[in-house]
N, C-alpha and C. Protein backbone atom coordinates (compact mmCIF):
# COMPACT_ATOMS: atom_id res chain seq x y z
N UNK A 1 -94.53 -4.29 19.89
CA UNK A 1 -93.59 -5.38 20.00
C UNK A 1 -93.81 -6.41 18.88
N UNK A 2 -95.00 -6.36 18.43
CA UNK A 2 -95.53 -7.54 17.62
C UNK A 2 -94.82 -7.41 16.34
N UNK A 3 -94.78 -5.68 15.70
CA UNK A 3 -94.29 -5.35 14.25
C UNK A 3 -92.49 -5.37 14.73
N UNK A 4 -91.96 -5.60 15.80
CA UNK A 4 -90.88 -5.79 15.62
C UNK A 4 -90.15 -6.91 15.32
N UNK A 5 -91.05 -8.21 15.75
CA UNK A 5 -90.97 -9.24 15.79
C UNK A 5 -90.73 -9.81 14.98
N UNK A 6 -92.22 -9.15 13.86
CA UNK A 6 -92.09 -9.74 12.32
C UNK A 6 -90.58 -9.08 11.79
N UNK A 7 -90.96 -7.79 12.02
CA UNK A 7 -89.68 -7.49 11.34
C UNK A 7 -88.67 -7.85 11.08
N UNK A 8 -88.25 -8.13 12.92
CA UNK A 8 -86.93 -9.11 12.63
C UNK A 8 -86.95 -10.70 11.83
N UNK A 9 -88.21 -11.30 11.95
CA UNK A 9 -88.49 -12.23 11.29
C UNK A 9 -88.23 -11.90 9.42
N UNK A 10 -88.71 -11.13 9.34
CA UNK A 10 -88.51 -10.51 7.79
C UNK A 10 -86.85 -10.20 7.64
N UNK A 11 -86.40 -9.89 8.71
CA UNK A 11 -84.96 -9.54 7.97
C UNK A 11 -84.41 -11.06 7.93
N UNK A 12 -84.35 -11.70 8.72
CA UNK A 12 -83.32 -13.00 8.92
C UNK A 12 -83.98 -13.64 7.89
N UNK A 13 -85.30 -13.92 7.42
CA UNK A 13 -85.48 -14.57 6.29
C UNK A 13 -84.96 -13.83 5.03
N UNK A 14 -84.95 -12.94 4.88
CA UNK A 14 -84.44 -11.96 3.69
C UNK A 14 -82.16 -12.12 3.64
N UNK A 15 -81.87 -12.14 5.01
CA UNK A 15 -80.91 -12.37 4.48
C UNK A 15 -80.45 -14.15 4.82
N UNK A 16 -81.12 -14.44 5.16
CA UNK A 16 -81.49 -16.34 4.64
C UNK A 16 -81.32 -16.74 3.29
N UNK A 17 -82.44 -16.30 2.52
CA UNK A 17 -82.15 -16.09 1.38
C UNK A 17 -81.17 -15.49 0.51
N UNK A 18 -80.49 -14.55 0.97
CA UNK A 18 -79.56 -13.94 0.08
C UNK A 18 -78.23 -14.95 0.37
N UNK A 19 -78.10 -15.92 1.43
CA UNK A 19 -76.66 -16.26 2.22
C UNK A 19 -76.82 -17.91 1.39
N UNK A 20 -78.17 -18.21 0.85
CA UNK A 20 -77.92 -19.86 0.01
C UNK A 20 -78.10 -19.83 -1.37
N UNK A 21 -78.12 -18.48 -1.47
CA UNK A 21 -78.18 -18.93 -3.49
C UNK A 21 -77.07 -18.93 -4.18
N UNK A 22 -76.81 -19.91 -4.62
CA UNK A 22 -75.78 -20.88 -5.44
C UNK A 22 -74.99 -19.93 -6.33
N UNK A 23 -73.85 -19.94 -6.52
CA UNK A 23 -73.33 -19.19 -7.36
C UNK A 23 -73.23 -19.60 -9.16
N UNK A 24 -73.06 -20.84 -8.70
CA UNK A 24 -73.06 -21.58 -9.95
C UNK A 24 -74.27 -21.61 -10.41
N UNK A 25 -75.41 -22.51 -10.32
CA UNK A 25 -76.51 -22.53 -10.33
C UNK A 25 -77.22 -21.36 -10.50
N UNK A 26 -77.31 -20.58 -10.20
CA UNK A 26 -78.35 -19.57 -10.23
C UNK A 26 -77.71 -18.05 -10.60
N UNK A 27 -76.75 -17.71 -9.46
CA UNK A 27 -76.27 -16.35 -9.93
C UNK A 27 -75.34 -16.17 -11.39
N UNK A 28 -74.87 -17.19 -11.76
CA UNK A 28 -74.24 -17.06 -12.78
C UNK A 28 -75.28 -17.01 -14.12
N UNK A 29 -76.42 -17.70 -13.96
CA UNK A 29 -77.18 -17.69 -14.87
C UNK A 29 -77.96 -16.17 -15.07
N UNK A 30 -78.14 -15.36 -14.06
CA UNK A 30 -78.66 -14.18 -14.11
C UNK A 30 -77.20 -13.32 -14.22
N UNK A 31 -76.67 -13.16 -14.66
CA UNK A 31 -74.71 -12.90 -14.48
C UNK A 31 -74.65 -12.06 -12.92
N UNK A 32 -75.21 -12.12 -12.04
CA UNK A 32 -74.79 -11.80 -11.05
C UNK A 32 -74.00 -12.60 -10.31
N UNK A 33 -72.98 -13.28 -10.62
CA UNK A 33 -71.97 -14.17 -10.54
C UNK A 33 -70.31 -13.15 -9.96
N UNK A 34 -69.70 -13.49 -9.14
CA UNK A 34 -68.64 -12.38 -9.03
C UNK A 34 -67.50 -13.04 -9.83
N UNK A 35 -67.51 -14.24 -10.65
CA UNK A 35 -66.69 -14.71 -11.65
C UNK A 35 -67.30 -14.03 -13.08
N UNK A 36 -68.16 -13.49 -13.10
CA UNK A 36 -69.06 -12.70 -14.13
C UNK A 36 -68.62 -11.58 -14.55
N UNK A 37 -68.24 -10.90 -13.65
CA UNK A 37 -68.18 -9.80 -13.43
C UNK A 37 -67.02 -8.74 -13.44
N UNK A 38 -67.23 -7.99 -14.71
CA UNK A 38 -65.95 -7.84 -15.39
C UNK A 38 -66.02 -5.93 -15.56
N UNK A 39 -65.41 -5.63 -14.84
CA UNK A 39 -65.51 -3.83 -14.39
C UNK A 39 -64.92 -3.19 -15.79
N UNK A 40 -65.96 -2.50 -16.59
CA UNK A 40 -65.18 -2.06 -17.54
C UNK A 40 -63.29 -1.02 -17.35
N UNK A 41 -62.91 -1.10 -18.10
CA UNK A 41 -61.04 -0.62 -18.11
C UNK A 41 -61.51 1.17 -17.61
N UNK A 42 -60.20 0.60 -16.48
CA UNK A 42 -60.31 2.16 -15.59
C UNK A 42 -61.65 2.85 -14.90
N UNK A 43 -62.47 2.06 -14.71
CA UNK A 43 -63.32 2.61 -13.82
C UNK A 43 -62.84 2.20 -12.27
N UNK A 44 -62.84 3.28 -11.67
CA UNK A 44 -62.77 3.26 -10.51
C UNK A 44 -63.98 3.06 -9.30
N UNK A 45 -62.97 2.72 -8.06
CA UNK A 45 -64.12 2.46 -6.72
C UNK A 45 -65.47 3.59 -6.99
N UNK A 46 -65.32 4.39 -7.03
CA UNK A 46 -66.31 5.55 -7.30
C UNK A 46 -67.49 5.59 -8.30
N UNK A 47 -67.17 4.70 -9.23
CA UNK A 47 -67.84 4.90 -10.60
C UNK A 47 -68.64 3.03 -10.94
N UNK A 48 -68.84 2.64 -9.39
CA UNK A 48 -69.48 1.30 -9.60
C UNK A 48 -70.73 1.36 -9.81
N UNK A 49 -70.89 0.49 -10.45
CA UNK A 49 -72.58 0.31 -11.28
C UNK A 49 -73.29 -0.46 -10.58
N UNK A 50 -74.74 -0.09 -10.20
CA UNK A 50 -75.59 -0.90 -9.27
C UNK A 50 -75.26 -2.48 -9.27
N UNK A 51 -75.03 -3.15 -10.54
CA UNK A 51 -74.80 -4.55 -10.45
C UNK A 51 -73.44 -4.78 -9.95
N UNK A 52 -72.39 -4.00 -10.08
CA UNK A 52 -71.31 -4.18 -9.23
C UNK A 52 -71.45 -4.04 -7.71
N UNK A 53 -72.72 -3.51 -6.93
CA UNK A 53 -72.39 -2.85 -5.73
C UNK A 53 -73.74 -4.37 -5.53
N UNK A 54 -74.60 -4.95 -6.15
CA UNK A 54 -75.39 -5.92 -5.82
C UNK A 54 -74.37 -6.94 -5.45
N UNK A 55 -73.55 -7.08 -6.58
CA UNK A 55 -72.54 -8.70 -6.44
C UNK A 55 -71.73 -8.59 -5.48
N UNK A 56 -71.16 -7.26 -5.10
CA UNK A 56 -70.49 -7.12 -3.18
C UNK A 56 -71.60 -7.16 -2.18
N UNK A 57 -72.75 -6.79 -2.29
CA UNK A 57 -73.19 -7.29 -1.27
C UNK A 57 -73.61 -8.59 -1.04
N UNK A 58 -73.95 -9.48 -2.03
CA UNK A 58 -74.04 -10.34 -2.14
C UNK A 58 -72.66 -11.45 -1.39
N UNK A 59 -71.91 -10.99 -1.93
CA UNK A 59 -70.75 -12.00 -1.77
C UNK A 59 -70.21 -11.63 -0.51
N UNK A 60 -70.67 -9.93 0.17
CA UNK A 60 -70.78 -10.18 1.47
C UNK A 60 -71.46 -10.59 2.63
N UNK A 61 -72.41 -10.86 2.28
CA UNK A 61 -73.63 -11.71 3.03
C UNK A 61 -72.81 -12.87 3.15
N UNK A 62 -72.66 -13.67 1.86
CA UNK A 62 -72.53 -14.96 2.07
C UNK A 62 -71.18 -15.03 2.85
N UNK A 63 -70.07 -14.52 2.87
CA UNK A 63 -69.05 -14.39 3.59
C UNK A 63 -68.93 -14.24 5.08
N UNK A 64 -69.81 -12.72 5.36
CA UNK A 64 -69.57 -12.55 6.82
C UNK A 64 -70.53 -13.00 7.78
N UNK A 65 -72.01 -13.26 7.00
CA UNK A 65 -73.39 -13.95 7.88
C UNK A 65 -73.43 -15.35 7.72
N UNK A 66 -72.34 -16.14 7.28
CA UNK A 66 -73.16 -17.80 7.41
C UNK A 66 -72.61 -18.18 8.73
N UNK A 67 -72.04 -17.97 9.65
CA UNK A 67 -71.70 -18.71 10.79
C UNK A 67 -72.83 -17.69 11.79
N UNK A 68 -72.70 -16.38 11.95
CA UNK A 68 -73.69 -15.63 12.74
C UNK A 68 -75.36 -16.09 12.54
N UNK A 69 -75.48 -16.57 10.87
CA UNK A 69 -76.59 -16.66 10.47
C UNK A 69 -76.85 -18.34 11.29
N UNK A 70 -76.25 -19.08 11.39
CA UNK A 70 -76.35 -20.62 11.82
C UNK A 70 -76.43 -20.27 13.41
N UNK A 71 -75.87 -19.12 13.81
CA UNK A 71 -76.29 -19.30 15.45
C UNK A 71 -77.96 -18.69 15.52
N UNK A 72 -78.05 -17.91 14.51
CA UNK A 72 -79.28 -16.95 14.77
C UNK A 72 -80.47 -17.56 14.50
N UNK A 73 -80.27 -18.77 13.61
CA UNK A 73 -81.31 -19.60 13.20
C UNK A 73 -81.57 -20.78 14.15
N UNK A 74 -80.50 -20.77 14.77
CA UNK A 74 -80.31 -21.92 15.97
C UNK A 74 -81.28 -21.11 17.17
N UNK A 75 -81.15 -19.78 17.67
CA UNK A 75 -81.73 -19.33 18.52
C UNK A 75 -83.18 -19.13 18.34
N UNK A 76 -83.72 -18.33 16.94
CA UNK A 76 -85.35 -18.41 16.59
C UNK A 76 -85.95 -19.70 16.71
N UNK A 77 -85.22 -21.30 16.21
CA UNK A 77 -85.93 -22.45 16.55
C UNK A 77 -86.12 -22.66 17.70
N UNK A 78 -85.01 -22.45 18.83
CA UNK A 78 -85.05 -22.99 20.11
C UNK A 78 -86.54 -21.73 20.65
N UNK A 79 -86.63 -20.22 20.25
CA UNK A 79 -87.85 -19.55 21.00
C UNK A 79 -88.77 -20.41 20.19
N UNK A 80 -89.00 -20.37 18.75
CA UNK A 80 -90.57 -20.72 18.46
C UNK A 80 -90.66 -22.17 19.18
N UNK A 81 -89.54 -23.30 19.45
CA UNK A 81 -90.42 -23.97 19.80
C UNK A 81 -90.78 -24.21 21.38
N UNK A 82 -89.87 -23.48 21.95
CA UNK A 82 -89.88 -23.19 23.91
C UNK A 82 -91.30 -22.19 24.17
N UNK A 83 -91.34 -21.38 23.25
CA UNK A 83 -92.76 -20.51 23.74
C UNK A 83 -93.25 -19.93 22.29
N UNK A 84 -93.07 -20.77 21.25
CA UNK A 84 -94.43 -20.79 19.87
C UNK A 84 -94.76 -19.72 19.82
C-alpha cells in the first residue's frame, strides 16, 4: 500500500508540474511552445516527430487536468492534514 501511495504521490506531482509551466516564459524559450511549432509542409498525423507529440501532450495536460487537478490537490491536502 505504501509504494502505491508514493506512486500516486509521484504522479500528481509529475503532472503538477507539467499543468504550470508557462508558455511564454519557459516553453517558448526551449521552443516547446505550441505557437513554435511549425509541422514541416505535408507531413501528416502519422509522421509526427517526438517534439510534436511532447507539445500535444503538453498542451493537453494543461487543458484537460487544471480543474480535475485543483480538486485532486484539494483532496491530498485535506488527507495529509486529517491523518498526516
Amino acid at each position: 500500500m505504501l509504494l502505491l501511495g508514493n506512486l500516486l504521490y509521484v504522479s500528481i506531482l509529475l503532472v503538477n508540474a507539467i499543468a504550470i509551466l508557462s508558455e511564454d516564459r519557459f516553453l517558448a524559450r526551449i521552443n516547446l511552445s505550441s505557437a513554435s511549432y511549425d509541422p514541416a509542409f505535408g507531413a501528416g498525423p502519422d509522421s509526427q516527430s517526438v517534439k510534436a507529440k511532447v507539445i500535444n501532450l503538453i498542451a493537453s495536460v494543461r487543458t484537460l487536468m487544471r480543474i480535475p487537478l485543483i480538486a485532486i490537490n484539494t483532496l491530498i491536502i485535506l488527507y495529509e492534514l486529517v491523518l498526516g
